[in-house]
PDB file of N, CA and C in Angstrom:
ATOM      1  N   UNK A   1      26.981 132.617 141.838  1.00  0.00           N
ATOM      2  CA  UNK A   1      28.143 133.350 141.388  1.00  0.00           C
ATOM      3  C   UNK A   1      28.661 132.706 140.107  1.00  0.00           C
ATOM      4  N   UNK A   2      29.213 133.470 138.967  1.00  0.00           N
ATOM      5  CA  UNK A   2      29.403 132.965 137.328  1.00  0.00           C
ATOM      6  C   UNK A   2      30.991 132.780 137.619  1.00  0.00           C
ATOM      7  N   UNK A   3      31.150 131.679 137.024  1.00  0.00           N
ATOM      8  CA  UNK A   3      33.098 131.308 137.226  1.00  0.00           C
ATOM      9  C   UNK A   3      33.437 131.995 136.172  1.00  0.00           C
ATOM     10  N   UNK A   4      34.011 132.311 135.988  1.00  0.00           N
ATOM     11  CA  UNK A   4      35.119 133.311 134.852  1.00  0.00           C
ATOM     12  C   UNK A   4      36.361 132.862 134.618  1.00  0.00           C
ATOM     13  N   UNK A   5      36.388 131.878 132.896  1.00  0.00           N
ATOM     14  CA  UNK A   5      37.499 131.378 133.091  1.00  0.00           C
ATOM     15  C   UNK A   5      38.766 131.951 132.715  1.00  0.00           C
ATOM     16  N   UNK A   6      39.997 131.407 132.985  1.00  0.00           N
ATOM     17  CA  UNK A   6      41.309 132.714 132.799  1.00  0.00           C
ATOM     18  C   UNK A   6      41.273 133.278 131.612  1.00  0.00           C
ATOM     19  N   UNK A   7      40.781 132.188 129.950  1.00  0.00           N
ATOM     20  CA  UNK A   7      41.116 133.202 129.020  1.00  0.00           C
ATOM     21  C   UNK A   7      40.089 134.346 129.634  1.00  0.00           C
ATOM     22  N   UNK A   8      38.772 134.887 130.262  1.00  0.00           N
ATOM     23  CA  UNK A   8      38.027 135.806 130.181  1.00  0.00           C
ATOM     24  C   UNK A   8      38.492 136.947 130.836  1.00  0.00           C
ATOM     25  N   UNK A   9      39.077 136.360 132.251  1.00  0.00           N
ATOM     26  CA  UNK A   9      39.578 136.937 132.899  1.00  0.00           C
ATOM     27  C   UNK A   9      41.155 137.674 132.478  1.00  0.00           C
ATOM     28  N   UNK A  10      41.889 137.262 131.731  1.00  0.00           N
ATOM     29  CA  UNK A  10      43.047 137.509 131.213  1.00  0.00           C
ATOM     30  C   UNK A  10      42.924 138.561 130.049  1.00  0.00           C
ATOM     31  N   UNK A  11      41.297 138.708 129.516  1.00  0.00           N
ATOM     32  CA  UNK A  11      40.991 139.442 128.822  1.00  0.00           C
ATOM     33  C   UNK A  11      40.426 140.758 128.913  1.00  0.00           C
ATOM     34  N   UNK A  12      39.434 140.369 129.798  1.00  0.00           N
ATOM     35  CA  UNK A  12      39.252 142.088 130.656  1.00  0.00           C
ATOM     36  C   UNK A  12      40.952 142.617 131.232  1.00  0.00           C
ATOM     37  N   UNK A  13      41.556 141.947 131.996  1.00  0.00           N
ATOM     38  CA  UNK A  13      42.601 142.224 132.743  1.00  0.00           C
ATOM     39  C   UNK A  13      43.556 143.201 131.562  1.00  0.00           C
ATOM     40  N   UNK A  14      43.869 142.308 130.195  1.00  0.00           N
ATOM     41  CA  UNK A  14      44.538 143.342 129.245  1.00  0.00           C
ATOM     42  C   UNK A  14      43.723 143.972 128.592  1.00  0.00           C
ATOM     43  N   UNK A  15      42.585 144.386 128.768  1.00  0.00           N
ATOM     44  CA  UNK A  15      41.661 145.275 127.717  1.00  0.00           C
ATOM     45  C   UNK A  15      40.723 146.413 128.718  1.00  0.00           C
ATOM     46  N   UNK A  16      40.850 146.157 129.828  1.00  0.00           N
ATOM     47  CA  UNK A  16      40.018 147.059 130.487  1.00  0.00           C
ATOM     48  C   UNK A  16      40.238 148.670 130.467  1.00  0.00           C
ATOM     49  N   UNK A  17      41.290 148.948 129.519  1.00  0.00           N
ATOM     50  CA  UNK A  17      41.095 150.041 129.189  1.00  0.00           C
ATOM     51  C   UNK A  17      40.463 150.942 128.176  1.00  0.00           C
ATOM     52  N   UNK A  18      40.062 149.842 127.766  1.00  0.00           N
ATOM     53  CA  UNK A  18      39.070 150.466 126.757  1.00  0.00           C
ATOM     54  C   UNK A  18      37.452 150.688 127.651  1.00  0.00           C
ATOM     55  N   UNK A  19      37.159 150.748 128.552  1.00  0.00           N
ATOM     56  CA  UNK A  19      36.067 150.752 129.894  1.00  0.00           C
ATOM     57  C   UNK A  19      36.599 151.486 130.695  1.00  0.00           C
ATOM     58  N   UNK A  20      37.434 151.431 131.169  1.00  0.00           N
ATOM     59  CA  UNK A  20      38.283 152.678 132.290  1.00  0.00           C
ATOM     60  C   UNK A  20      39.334 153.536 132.142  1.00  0.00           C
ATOM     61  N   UNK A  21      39.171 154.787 132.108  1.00  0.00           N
ATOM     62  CA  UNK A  21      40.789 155.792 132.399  1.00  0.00           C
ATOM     63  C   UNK A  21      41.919 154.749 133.226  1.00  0.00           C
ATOM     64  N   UNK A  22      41.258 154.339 134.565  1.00  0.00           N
ATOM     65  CA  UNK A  22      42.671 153.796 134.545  1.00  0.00           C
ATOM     66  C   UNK A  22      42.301 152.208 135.420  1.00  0.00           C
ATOM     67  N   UNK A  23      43.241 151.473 135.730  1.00  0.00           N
ATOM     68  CA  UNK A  23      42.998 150.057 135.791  1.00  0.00           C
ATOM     69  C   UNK A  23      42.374 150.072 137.294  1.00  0.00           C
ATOM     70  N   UNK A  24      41.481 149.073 136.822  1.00  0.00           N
ATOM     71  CA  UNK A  24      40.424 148.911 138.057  1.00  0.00           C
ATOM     72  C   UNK A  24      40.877 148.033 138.743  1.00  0.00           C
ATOM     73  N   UNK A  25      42.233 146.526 137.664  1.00  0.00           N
ATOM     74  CA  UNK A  25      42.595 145.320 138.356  1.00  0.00           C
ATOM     75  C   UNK A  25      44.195 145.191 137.809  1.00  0.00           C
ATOM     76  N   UNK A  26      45.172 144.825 138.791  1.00  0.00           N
ATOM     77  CA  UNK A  26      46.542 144.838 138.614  1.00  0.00           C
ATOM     78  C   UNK A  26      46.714 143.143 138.654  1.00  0.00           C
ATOM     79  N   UNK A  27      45.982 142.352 138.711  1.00  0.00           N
ATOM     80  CA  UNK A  27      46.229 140.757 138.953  1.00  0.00           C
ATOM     81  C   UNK A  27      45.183 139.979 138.373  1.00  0.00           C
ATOM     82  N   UNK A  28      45.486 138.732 138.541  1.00  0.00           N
ATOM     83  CA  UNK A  28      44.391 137.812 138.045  1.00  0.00           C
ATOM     84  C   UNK A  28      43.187 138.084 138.977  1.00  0.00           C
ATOM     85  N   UNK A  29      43.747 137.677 140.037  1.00  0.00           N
ATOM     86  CA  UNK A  29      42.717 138.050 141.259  1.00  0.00           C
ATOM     87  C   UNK A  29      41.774 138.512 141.599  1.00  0.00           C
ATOM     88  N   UNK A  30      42.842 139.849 141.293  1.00  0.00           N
ATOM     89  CA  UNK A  30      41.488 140.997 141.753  1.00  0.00           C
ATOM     90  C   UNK A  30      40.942 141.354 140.096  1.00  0.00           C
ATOM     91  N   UNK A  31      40.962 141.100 138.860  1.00  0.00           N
ATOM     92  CA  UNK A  31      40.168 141.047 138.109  1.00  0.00           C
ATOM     93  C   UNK A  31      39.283 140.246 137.851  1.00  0.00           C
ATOM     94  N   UNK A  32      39.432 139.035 138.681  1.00  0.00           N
ATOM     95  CA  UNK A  32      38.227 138.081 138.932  1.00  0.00           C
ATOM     96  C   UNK A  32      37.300 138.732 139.593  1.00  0.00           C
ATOM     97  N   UNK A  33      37.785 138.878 140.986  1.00  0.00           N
ATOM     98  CA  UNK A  33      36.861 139.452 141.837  1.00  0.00           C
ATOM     99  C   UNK A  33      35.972 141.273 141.388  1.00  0.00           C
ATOM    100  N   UNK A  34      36.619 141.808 140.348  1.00  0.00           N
ATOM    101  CA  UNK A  34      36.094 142.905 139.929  1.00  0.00           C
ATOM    102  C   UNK A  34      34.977 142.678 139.213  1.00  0.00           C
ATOM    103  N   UNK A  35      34.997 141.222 138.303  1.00  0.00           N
ATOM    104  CA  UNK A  35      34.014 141.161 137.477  1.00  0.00           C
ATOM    105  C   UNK A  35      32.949 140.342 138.181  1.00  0.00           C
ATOM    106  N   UNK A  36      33.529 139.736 139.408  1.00  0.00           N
ATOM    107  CA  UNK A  36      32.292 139.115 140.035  1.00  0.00           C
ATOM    108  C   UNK A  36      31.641 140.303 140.908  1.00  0.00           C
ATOM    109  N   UNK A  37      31.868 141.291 141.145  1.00  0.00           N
ATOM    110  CA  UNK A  37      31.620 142.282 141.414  1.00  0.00           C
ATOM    111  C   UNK A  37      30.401 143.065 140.874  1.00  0.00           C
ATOM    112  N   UNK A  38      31.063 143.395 139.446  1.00  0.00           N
ATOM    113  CA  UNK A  38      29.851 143.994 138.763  1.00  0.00           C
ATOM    114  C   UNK A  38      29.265 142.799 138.065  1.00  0.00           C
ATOM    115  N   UNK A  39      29.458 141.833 138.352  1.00  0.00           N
ATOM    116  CA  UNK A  39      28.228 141.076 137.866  1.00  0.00           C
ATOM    117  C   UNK A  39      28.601 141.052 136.466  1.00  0.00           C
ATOM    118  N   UNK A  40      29.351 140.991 135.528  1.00  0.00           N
ATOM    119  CA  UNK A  40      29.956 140.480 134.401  1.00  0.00           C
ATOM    120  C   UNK A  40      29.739 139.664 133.520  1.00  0.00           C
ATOM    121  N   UNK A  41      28.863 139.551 132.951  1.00  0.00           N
ATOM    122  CA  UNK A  41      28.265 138.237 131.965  1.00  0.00           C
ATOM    123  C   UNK A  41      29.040 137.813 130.811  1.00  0.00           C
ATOM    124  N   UNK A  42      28.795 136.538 130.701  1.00  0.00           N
ATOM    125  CA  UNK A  42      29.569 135.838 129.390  1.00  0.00           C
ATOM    126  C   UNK A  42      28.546 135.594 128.150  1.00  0.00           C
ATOM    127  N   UNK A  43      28.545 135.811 127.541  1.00  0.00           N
ATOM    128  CA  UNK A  43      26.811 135.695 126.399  1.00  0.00           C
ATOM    129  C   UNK A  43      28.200 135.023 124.978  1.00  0.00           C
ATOM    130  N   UNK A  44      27.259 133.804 124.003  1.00  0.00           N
ATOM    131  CA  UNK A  44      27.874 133.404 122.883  1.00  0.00           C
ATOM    132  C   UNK A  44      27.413 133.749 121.693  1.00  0.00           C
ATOM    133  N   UNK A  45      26.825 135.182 121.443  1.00  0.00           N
ATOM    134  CA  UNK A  45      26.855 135.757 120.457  1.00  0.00           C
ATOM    135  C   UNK A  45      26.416 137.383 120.431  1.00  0.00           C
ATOM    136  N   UNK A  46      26.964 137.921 119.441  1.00  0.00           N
ATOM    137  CA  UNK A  46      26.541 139.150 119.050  1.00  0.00           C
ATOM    138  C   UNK A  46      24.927 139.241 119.559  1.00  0.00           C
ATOM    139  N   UNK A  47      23.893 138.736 118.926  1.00  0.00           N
ATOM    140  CA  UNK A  47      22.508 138.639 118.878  1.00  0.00           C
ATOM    141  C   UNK A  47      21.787 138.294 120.396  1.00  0.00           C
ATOM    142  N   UNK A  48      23.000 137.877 121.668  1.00  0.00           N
ATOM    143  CA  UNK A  48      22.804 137.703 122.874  1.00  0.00           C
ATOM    144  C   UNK A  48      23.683 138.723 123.728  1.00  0.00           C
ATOM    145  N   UNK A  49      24.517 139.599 123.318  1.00  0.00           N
ATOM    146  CA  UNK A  49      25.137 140.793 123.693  1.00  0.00           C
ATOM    147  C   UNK A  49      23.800 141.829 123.302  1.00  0.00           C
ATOM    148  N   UNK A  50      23.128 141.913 121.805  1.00  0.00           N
ATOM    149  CA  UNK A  50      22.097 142.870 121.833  1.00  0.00           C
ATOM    150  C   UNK A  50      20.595 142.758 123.067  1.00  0.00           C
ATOM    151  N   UNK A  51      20.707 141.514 123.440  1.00  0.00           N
ATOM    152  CA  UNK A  51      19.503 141.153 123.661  1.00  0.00           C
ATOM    153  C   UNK A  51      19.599 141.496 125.309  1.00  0.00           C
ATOM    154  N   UNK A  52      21.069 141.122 125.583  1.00  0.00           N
ATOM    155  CA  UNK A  52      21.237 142.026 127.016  1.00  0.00           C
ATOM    156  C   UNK A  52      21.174 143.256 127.102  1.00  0.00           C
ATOM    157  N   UNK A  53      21.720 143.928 125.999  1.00  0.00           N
ATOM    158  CA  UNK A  53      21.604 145.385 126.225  1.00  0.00           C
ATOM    159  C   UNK A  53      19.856 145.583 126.125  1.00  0.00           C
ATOM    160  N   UNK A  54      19.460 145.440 125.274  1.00  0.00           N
ATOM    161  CA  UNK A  54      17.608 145.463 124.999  1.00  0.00           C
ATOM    162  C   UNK A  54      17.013 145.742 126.634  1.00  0.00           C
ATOM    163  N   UNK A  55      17.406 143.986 127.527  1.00  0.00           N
ATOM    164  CA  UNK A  55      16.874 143.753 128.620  1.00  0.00           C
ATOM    165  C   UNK A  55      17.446 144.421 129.961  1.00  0.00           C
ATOM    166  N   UNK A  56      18.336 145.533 129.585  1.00  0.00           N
ATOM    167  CA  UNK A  56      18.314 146.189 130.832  1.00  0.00           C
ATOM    168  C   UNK A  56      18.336 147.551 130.148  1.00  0.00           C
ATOM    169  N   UNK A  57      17.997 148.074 128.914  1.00  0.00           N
ATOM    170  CA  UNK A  57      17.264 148.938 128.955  1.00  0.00           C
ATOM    171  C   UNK A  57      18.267 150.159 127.759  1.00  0.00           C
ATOM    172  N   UNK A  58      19.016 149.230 127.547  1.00  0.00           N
ATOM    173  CA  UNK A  58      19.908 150.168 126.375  1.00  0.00           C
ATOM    174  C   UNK A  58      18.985 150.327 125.259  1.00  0.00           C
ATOM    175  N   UNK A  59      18.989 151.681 124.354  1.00  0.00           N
ATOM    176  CA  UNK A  59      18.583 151.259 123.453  1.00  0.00           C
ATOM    177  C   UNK A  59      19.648 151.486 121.779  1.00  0.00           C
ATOM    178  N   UNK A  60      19.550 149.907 121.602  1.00  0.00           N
ATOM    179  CA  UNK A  60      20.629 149.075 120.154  1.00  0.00           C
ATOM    180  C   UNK A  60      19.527 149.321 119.111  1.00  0.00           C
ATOM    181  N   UNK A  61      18.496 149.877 119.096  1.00  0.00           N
ATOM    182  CA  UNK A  61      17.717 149.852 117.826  1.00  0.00           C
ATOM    183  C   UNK A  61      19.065 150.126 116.238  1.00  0.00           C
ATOM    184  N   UNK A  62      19.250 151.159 116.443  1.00  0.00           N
ATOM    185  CA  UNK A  62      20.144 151.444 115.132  1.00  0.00           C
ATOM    186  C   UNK A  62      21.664 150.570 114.881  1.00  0.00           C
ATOM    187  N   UNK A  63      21.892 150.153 115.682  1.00  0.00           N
ATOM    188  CA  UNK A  63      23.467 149.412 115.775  1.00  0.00           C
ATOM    189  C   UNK A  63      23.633 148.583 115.159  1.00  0.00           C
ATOM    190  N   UNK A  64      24.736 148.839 114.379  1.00  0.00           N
ATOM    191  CA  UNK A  64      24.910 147.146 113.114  1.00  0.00           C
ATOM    192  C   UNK A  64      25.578 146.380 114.311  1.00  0.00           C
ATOM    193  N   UNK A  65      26.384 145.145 114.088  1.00  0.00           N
ATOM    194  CA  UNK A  65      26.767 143.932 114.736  1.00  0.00           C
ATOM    195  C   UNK A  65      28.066 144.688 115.091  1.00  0.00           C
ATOM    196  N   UNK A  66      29.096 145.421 113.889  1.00  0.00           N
ATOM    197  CA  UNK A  66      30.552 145.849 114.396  1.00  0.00           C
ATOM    198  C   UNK A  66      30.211 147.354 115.154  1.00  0.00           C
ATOM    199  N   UNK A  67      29.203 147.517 115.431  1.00  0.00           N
ATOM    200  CA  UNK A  67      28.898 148.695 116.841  1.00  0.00           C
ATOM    201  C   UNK A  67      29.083 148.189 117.953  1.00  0.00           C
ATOM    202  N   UNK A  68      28.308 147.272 118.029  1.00  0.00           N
ATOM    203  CA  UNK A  68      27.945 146.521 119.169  1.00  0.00           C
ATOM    204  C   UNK A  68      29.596 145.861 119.737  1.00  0.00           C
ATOM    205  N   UNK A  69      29.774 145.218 119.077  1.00  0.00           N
ATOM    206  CA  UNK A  69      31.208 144.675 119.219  1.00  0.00           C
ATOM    207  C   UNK A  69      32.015 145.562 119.751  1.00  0.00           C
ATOM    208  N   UNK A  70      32.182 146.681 118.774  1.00  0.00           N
ATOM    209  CA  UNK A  70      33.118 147.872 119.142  1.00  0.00           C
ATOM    210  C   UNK A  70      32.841 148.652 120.923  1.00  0.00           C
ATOM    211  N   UNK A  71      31.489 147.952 121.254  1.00  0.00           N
ATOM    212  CA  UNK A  71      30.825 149.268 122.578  1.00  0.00           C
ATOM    213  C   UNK A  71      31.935 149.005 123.618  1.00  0.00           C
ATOM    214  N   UNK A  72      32.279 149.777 124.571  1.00  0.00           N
ATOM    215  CA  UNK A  72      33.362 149.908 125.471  1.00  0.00           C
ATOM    216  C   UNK A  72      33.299 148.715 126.381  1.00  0.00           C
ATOM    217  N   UNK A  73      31.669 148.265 126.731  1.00  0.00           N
ATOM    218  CA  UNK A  73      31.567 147.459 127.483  1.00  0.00           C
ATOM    219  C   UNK A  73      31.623 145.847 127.146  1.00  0.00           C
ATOM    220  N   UNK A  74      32.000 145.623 125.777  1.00  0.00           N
ATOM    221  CA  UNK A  74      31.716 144.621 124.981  1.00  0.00           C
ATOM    222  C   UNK A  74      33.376 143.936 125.013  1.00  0.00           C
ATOM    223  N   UNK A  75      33.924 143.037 125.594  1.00  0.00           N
ATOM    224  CA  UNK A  75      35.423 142.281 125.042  1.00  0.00           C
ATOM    225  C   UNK A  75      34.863 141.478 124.541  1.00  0.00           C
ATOM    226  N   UNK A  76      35.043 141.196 123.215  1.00  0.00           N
ATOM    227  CA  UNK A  76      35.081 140.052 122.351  1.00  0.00           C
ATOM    228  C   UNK A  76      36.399 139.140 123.082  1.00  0.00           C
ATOM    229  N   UNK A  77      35.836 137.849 123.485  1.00  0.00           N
ATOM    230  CA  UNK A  77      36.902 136.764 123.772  1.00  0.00           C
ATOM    231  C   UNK A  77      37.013 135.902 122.366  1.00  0.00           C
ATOM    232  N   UNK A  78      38.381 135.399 122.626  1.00  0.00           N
ATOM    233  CA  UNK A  78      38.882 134.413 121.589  1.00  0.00           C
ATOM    234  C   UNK A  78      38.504 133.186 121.402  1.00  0.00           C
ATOM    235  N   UNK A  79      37.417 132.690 122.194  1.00  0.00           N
ATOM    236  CA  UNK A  79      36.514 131.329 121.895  1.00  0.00           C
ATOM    237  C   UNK A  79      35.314 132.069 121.038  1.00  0.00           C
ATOM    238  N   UNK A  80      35.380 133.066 120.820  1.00  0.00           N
ATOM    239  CA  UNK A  80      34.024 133.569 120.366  1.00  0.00           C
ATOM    240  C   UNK A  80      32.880 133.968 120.666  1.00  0.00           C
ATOM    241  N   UNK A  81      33.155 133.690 122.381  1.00  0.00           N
ATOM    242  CA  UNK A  81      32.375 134.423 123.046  1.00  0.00           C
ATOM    243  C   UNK A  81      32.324 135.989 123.579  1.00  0.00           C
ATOM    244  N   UNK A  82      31.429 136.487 124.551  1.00  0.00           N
ATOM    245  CA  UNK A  82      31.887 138.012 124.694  1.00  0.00           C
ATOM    246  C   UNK A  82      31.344 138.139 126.214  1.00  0.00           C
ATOM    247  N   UNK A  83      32.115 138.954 126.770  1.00  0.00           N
ATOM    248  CA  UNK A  83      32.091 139.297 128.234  1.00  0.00           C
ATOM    249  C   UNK A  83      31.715 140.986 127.872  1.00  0.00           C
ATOM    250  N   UNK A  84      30.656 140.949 129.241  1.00  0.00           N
ATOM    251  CA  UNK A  84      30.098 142.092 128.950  1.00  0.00           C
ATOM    252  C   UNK A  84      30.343 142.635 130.703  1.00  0.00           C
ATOM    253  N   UNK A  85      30.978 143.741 130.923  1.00  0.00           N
ATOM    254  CA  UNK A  85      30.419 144.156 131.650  1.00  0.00           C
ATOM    255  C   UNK A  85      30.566 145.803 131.677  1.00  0.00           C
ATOM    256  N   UNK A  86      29.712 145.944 132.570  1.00  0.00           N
ATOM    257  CA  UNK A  86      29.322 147.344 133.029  1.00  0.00           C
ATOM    258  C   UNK A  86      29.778 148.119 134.109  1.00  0.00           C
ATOM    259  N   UNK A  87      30.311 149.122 133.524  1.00  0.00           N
ATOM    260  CA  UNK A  87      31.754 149.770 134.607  1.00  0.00           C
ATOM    261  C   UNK A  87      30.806 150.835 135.199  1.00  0.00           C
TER     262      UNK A  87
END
């Protein structure tokens, strides 16, 4: 199981609307447990956000770097890393 630390978690929690009509998590809590849920990955770069999408089957052929960034499933965190998950 991947620990998810609060900034990540604090970040889906205020951004998950850009992934859902409406909130999937009202607490720290249960937005932990949502992303341990779907299985939620933390990747430290753009070029490892493409490479996940690649390996389960998206296809990023045409996508510059601020696509990718921009995709619904993509929060850019403030260490510079990015949490990805799939709603």
């Amino acid at each position: 199981m991947y620990e998810y630390d609060e900034e990540c978690v604090m970040t889906f929690l205020e951004n998950q609307g850009q992934l859902f009509d409406e909130p999937v998590a009202e607490t720290i809590p249960e937005a932990e447990a949502f992303l341990e849920d779907c299985m939620a990955v933390v990747v430290e770069s753009l070029d490892e956000v493409r490479e996940y999408f690649e390996e389960n089957g998206m296809d990023v052929d045409g996508m510059s770097s601020e696509e990718l960034e921009e995709a619904s499933e993509v929060f850019p965190l403030p260490n510079g890393q990015y949490l990805i998950v799939e709603g």
